[in-house]
N, C-alpha and C. Protein backbone atom coordinates (compact mmCIF):
# COMPACT_ATOMS: atom_id res chain seq x y z
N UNK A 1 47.93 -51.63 22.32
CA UNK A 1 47.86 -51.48 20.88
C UNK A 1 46.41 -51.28 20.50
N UNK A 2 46.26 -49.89 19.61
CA UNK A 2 44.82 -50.34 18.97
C UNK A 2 45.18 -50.27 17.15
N UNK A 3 44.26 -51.40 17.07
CA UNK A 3 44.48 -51.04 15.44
C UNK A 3 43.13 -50.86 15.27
N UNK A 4 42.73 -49.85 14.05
CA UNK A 4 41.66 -49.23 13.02
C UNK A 4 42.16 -49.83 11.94
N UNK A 5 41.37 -51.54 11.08
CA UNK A 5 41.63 -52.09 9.93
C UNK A 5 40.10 -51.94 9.32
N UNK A 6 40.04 -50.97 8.37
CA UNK A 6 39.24 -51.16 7.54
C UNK A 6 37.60 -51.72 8.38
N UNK A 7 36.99 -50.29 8.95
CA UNK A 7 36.07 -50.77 9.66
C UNK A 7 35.07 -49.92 8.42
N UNK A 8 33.37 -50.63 8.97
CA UNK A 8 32.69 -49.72 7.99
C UNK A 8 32.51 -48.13 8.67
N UNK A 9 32.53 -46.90 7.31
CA UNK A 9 32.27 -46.14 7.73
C UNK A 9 31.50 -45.60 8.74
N UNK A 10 30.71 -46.37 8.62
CA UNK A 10 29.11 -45.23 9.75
C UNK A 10 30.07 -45.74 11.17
N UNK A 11 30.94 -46.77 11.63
CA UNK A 11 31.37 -47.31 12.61
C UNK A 11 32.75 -46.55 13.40
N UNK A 12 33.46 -45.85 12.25
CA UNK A 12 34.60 -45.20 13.28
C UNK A 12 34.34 -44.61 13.82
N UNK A 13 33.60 -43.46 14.36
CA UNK A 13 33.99 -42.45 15.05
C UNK A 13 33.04 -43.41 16.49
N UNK A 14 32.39 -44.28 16.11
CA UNK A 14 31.83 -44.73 17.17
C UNK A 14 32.92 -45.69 17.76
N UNK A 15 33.84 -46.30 17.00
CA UNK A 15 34.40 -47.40 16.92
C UNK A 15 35.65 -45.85 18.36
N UNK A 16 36.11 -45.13 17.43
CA UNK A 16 36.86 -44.16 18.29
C UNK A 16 36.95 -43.91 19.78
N UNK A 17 34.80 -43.27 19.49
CA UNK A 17 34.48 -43.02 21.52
C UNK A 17 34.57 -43.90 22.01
N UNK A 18 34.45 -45.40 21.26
CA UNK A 18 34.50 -46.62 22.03
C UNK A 18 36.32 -47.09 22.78
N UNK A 19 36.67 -46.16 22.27
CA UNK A 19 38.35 -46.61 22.63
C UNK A 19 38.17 -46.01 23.71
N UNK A 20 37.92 -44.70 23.41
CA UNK A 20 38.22 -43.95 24.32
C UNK A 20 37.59 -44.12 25.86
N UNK A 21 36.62 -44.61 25.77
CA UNK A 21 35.93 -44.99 27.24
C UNK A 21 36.09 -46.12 27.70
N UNK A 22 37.24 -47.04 26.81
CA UNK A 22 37.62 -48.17 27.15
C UNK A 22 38.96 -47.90 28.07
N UNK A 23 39.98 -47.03 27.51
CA UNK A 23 40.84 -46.24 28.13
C UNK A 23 40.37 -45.95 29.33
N UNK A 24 39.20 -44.90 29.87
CA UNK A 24 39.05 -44.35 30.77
C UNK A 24 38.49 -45.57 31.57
N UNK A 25 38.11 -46.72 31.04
CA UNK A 25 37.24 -47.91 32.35
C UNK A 25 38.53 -48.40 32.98
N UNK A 26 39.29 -48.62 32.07
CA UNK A 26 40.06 -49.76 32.36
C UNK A 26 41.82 -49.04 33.09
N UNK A 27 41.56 -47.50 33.52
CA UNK A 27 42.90 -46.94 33.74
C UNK A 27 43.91 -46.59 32.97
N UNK A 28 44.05 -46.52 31.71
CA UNK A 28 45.00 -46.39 31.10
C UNK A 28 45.28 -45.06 30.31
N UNK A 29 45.97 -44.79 30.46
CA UNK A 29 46.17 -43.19 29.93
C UNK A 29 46.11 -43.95 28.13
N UNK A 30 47.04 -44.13 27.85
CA UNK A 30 47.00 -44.50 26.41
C UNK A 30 47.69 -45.53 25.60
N UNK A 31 47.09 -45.85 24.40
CA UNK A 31 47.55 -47.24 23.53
C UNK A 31 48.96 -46.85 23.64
N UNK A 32 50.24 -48.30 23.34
CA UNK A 32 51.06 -47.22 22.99
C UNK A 32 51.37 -46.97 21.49
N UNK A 33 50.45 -47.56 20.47
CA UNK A 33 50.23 -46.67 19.36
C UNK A 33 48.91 -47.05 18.35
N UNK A 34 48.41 -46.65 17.80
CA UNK A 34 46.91 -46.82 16.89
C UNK A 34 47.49 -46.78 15.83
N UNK A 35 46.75 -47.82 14.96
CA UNK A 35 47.33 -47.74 13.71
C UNK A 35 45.64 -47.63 12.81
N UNK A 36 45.88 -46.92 11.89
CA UNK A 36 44.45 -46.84 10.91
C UNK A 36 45.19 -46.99 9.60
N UNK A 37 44.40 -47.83 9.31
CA UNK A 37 44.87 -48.59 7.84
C UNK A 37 43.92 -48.70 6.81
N UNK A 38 43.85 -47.62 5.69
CA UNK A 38 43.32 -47.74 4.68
C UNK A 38 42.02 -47.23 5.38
N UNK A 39 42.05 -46.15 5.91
CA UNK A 39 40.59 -45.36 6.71
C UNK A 39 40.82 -44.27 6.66
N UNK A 40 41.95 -43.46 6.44
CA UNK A 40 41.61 -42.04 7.14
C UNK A 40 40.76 -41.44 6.65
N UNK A 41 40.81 -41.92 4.97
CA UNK A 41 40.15 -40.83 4.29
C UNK A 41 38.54 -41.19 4.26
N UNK A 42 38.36 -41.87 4.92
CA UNK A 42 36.90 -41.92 5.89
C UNK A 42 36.46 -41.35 7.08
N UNK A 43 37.25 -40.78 7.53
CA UNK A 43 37.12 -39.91 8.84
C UNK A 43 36.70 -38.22 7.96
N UNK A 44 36.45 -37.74 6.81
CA UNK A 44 36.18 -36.78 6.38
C UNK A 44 34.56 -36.47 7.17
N UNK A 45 34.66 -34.81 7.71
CA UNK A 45 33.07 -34.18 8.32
C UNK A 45 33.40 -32.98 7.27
N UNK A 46 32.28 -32.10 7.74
CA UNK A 46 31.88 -30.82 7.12
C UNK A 46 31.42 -31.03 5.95
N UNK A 47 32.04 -29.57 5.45
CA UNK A 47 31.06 -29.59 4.26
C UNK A 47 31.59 -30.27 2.68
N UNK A 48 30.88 -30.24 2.20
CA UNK A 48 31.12 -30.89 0.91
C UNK A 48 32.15 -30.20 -0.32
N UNK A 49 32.92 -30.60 -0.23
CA UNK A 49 34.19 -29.79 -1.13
C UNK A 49 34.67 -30.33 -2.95
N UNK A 50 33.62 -31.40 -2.98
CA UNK A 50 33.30 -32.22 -4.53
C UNK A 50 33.07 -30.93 -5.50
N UNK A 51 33.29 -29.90 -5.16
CA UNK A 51 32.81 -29.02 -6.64
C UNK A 51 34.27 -28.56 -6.93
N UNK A 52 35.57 -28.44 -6.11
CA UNK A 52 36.73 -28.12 -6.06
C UNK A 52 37.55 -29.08 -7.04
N UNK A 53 36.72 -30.41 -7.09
CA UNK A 53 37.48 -31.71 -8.04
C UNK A 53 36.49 -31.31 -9.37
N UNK A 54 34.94 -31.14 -8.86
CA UNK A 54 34.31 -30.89 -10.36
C UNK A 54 33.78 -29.77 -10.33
N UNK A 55 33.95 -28.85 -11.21
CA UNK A 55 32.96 -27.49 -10.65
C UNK A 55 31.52 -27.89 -11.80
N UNK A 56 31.12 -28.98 -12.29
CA UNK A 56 29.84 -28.78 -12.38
C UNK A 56 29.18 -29.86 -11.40
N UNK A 57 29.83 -30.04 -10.14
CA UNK A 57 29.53 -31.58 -9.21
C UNK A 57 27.76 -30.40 -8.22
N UNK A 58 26.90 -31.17 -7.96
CA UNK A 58 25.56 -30.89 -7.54
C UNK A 58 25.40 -31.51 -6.93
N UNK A 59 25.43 -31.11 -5.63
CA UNK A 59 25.25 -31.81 -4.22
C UNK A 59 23.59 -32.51 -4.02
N UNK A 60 23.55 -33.49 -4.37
CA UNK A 60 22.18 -34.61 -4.03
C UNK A 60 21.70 -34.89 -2.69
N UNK A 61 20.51 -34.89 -2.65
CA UNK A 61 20.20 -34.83 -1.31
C UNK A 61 20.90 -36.15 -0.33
N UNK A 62 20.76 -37.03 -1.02
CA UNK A 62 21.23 -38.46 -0.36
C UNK A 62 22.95 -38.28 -0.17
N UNK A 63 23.84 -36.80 -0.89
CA UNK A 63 25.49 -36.87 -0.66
C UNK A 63 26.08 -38.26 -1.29
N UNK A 64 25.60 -38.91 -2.29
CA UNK A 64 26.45 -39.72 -2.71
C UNK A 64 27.60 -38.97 -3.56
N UNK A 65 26.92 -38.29 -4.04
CA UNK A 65 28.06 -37.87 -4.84
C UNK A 65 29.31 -37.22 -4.20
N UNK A 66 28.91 -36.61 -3.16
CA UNK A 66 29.63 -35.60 -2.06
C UNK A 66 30.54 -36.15 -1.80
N UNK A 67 31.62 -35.51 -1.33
CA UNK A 67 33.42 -36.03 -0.35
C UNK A 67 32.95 -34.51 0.55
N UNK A 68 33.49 -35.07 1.63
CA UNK A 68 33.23 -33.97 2.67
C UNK A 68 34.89 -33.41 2.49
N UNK A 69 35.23 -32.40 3.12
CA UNK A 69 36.46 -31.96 3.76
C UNK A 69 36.93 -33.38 4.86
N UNK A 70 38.50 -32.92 4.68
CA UNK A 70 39.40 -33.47 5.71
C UNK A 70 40.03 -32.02 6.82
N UNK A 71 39.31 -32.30 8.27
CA UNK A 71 40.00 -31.84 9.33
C UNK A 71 40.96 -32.36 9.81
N UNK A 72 41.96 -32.44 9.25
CA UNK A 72 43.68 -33.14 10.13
C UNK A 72 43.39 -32.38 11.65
N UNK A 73 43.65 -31.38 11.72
CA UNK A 73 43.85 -30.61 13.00
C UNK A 73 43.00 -31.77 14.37
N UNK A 74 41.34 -32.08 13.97
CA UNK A 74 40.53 -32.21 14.88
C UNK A 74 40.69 -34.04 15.16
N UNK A 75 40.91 -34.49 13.70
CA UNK A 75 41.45 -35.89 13.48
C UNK A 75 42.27 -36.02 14.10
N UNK A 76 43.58 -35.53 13.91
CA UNK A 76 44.94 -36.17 14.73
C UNK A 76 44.90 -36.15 16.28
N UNK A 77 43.83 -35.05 16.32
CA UNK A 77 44.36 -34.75 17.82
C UNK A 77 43.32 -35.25 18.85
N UNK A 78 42.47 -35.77 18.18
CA UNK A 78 41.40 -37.35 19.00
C UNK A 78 42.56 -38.23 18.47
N UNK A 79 43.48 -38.60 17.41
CA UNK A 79 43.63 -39.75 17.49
C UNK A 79 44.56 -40.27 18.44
N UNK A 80 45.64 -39.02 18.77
CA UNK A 80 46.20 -39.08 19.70
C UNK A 80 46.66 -39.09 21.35
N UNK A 81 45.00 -38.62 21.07
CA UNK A 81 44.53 -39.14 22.59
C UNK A 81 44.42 -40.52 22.75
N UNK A 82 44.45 -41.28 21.43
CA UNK A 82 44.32 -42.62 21.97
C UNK A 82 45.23 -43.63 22.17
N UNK A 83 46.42 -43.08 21.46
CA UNK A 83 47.80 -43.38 21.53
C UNK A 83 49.14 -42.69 21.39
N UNK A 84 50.34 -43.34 21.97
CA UNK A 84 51.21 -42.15 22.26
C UNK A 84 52.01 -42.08 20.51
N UNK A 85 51.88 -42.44 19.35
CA UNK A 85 52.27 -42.73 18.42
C UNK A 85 51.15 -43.27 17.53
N UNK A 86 50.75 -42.19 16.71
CA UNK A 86 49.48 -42.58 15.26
C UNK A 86 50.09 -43.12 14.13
N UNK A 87 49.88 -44.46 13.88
CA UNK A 87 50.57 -44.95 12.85
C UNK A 87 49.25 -45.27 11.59
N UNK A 88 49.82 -44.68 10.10
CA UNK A 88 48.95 -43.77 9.21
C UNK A 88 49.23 -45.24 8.03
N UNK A 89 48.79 -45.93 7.51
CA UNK A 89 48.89 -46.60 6.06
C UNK A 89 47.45 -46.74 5.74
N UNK A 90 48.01 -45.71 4.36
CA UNK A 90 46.81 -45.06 3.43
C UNK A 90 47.43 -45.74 1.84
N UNK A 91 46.17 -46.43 1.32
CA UNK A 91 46.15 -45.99 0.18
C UNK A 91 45.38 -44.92 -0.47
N UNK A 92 46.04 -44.14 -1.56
CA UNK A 92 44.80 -43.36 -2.40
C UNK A 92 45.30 -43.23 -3.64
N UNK A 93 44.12 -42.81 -4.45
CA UNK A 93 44.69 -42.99 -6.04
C UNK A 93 43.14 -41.93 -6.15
N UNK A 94 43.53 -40.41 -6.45
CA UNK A 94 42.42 -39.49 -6.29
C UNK A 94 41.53 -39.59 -7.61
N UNK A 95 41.99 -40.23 -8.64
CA UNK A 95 41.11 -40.32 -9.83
C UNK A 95 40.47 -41.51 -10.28
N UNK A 96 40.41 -42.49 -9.11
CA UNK A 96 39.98 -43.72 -8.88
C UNK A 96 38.60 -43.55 -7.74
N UNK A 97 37.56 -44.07 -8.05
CA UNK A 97 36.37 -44.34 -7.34
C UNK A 97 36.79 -44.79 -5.90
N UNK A 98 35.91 -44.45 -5.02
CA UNK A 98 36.48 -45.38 -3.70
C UNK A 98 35.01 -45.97 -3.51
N UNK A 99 34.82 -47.30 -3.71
CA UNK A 99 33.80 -47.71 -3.62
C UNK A 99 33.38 -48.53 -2.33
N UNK A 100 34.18 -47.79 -1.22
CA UNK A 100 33.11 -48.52 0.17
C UNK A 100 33.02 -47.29 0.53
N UNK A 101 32.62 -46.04 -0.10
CA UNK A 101 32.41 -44.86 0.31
C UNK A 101 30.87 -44.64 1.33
N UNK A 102 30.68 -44.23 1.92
CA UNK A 102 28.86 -43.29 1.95
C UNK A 102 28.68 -41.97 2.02
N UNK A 103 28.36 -41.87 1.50
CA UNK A 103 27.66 -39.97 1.46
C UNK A 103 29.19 -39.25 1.38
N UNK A 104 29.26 -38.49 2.20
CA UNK A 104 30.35 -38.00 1.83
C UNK A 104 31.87 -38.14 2.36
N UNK A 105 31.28 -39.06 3.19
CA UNK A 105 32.69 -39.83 3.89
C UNK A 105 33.21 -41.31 2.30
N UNK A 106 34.27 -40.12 2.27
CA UNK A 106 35.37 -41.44 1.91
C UNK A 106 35.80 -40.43 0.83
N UNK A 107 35.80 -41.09 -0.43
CA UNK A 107 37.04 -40.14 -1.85
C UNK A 107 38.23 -39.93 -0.96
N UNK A 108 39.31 -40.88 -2.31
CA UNK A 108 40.61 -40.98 -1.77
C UNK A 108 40.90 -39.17 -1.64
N UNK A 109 42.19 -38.91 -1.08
CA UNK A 109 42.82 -37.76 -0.66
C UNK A 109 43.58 -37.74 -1.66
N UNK A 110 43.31 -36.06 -2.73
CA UNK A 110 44.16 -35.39 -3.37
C UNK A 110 45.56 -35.19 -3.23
N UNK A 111 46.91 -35.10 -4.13
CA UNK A 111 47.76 -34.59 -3.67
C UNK A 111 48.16 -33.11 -2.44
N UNK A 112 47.24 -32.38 -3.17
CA UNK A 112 46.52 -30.80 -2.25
C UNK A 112 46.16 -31.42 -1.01
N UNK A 113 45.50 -32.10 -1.01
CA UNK A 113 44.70 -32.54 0.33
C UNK A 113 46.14 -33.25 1.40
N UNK A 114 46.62 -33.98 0.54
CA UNK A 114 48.09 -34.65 1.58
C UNK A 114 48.69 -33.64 2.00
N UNK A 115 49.25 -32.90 1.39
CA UNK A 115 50.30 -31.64 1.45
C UNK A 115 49.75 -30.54 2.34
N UNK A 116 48.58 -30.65 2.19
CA UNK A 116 47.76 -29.64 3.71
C UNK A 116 47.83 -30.36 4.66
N UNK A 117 47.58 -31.82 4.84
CA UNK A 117 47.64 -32.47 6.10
C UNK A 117 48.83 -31.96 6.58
N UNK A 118 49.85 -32.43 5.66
CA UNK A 118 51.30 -32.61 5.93
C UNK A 118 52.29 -31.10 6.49
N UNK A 119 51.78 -30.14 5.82
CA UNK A 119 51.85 -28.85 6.21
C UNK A 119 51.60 -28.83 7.93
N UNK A 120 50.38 -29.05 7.62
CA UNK A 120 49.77 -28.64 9.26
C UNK A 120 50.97 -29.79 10.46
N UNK A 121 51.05 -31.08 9.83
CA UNK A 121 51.28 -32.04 10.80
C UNK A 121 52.72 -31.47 11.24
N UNK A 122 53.37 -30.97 10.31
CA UNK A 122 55.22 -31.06 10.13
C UNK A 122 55.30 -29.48 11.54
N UNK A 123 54.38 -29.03 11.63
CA UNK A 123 54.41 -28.07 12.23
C UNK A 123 54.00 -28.23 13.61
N UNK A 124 53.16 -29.22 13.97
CA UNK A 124 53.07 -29.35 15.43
C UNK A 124 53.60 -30.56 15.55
N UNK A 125 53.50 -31.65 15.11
CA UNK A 125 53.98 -32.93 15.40
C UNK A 125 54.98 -33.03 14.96
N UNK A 126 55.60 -34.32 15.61
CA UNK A 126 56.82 -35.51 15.09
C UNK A 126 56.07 -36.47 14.41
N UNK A 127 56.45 -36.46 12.56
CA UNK A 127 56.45 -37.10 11.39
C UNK A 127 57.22 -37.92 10.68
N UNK A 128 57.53 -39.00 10.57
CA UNK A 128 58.34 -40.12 10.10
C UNK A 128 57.28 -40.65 9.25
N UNK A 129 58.51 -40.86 8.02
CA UNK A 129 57.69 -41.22 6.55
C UNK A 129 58.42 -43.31 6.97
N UNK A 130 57.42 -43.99 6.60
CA UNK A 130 58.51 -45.23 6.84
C UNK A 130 57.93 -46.05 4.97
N UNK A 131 57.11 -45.57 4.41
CA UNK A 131 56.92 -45.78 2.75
C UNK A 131 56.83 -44.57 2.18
N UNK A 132 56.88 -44.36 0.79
CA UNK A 132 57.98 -45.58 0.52
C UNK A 132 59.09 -45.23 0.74
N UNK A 133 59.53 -44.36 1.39
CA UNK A 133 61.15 -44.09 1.57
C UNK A 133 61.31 -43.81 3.63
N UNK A 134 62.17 -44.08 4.29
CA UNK A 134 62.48 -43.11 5.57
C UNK A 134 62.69 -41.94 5.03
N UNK A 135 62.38 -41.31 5.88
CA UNK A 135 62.66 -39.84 5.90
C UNK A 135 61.69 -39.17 7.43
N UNK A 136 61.88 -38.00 7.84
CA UNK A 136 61.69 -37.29 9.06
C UNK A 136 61.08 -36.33 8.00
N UNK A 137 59.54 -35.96 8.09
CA UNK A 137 58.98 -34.52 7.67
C UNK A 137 59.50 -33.11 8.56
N UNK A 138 60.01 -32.38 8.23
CA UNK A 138 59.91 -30.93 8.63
C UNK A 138 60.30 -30.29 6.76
N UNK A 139 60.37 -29.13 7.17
CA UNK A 139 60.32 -27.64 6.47
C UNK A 139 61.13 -28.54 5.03
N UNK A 140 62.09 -28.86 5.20
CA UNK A 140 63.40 -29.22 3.80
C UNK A 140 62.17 -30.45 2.98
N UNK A 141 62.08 -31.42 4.08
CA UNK A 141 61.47 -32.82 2.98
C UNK A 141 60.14 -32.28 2.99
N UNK A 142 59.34 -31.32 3.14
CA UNK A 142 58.00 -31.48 3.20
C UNK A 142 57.96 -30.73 2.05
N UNK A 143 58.92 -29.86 1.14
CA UNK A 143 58.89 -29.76 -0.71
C UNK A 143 58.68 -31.12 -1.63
N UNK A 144 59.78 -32.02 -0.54
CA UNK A 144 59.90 -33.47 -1.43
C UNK A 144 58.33 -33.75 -1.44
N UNK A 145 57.85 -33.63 -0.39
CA UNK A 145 56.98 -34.64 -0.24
C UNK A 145 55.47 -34.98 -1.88
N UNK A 146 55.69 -33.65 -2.34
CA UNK A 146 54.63 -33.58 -3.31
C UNK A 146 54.94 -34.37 -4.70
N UNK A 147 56.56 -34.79 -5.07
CA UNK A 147 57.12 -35.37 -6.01
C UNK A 147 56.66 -36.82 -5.41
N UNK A 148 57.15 -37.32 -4.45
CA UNK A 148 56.97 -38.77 -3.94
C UNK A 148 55.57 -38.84 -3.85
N UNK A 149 54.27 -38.43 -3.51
CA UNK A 149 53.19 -38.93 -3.76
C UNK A 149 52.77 -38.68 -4.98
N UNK A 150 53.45 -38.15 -6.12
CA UNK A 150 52.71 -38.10 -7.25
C UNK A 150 53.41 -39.63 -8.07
N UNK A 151 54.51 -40.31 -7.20
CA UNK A 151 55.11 -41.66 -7.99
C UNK A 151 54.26 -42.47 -6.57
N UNK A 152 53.81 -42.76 -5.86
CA UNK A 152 53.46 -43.64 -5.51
C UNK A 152 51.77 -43.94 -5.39
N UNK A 153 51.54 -45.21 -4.51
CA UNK A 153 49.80 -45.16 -4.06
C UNK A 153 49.41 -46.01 -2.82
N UNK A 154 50.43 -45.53 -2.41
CA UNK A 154 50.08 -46.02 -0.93
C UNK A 154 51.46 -45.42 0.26
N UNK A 155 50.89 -44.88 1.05
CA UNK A 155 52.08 -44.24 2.03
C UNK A 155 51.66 -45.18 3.86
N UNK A 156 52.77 -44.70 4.53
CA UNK A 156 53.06 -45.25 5.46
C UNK A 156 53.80 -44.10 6.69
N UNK A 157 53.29 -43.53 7.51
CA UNK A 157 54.03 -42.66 8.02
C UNK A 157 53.42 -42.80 9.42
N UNK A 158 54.09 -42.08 10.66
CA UNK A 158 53.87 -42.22 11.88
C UNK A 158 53.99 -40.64 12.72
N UNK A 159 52.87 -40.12 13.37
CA UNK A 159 52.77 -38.95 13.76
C UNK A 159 53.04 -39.19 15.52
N UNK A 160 53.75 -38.10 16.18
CA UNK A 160 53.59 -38.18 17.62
C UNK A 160 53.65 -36.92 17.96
N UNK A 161 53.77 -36.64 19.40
CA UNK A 161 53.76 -35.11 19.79
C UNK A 161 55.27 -34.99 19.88
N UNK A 162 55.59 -33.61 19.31
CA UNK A 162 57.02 -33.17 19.47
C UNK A 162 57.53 -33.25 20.96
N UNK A 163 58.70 -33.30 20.84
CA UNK A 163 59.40 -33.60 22.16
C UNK A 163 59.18 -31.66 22.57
C-alpha cells in the first residue's frame, strides 16, 4: 500500500521518486494500490494557464498568482507505475482559493479541467467512480459526468490499466 495524504507541495514528486526506488531496492514490482488524497491538483507542471480563468491574470515573477496546467497523461502513468490500482479522493471547489498552494502548483481543478482528465482516462484506463455515486466511466457515463461534478465537491474514483 502507498498512500499520498496531503504532503507539502515542493515534496511530491520527490516524495514519488522516493517510492519508486523504494520499489526497485526492496524487489517489488508494485504497491497494490496508491491512494492520493486531496493532492492531485498539486501535481500541476508547465506552463501557466491562470489567464484562461482570468484574461486580465499577469504572470509575477515569484508565480503566486500562477496555476500551472494539469498533465493527466504523464501523472497517471508515473502513478501507476507505483501501483496496480490509483485510488483518486479530490476535493475541489474552482472558485474557492486553495491556500496551501505555491507558485503555480495547486488551484483546485475546473469542471473543463476534470472532464479532460476524464476524457483522456475513460480511453486508456479502467475508471470506477466510488463518490458520490458507483458508476464505471466509459463513452455513455462520461456525458453524466459533467452534471455530477457541477452538484458535488469532492469525488472519489479509482483508475487501473484496462484488461
Amino acid at each position: 500500500m502507498c498512500v499520498v495524504d496531503y504532503v507539502p507541495r515542493a515534496h511530491i514528486i520527490f516524495l514519488i521518486n522516493q517510492l519508486i526506488n523504494l520499489l526497485e531496492k526492496e524487489g517489488i514490482r508494485k504497491f497494490d494500490f496508491v491512494l492520493v488524497s486531496k493532492t492531485l491538483h498539486h501535481l500541476r507542471t508547465g506552463k501557466c494557464v491562470a489567464k484562461e480563468r482570468d484574461e486580465e491574470h499577469k504572470c509575477r515573477e515569484d508565480e503566486e498568482c500562477c496555476i500551472y496546467g494539469f498533465e493527466e497523461q504523464k501523472i497517471f502513468e508515473r502513478l501507476l507505475k507505483l501501483g496496480k490500482r490509483v485510488i483518486i479522493y479530490e476535493y475541489f471547489e474552482p472558485d474557492q482559493n486553495d491556500y496551501d498552494k505555491v507558485r503555480g502548483r495547486g488551484g483546485y481543478f475546473t469542471t473543463k479541467e476534470w472532464k479532460e482528465t476524464f476524457e483522456y482516462l475513460s480511453k486508456k484506463y479502467k475508471v470506477e467512480f466510488i463518490r458520490p455515486q458507483q458508476f464505471h466511466l466509459d463513452k455513455k457515463t462520461l456525458n453524466e459526468v459533467d452534471s455530477t461534478l457541477k452538484q458535488v465537491d469532492c469525488i472519489c474514483f479509482y483508475v487501473e490499466l484496462a484488461n
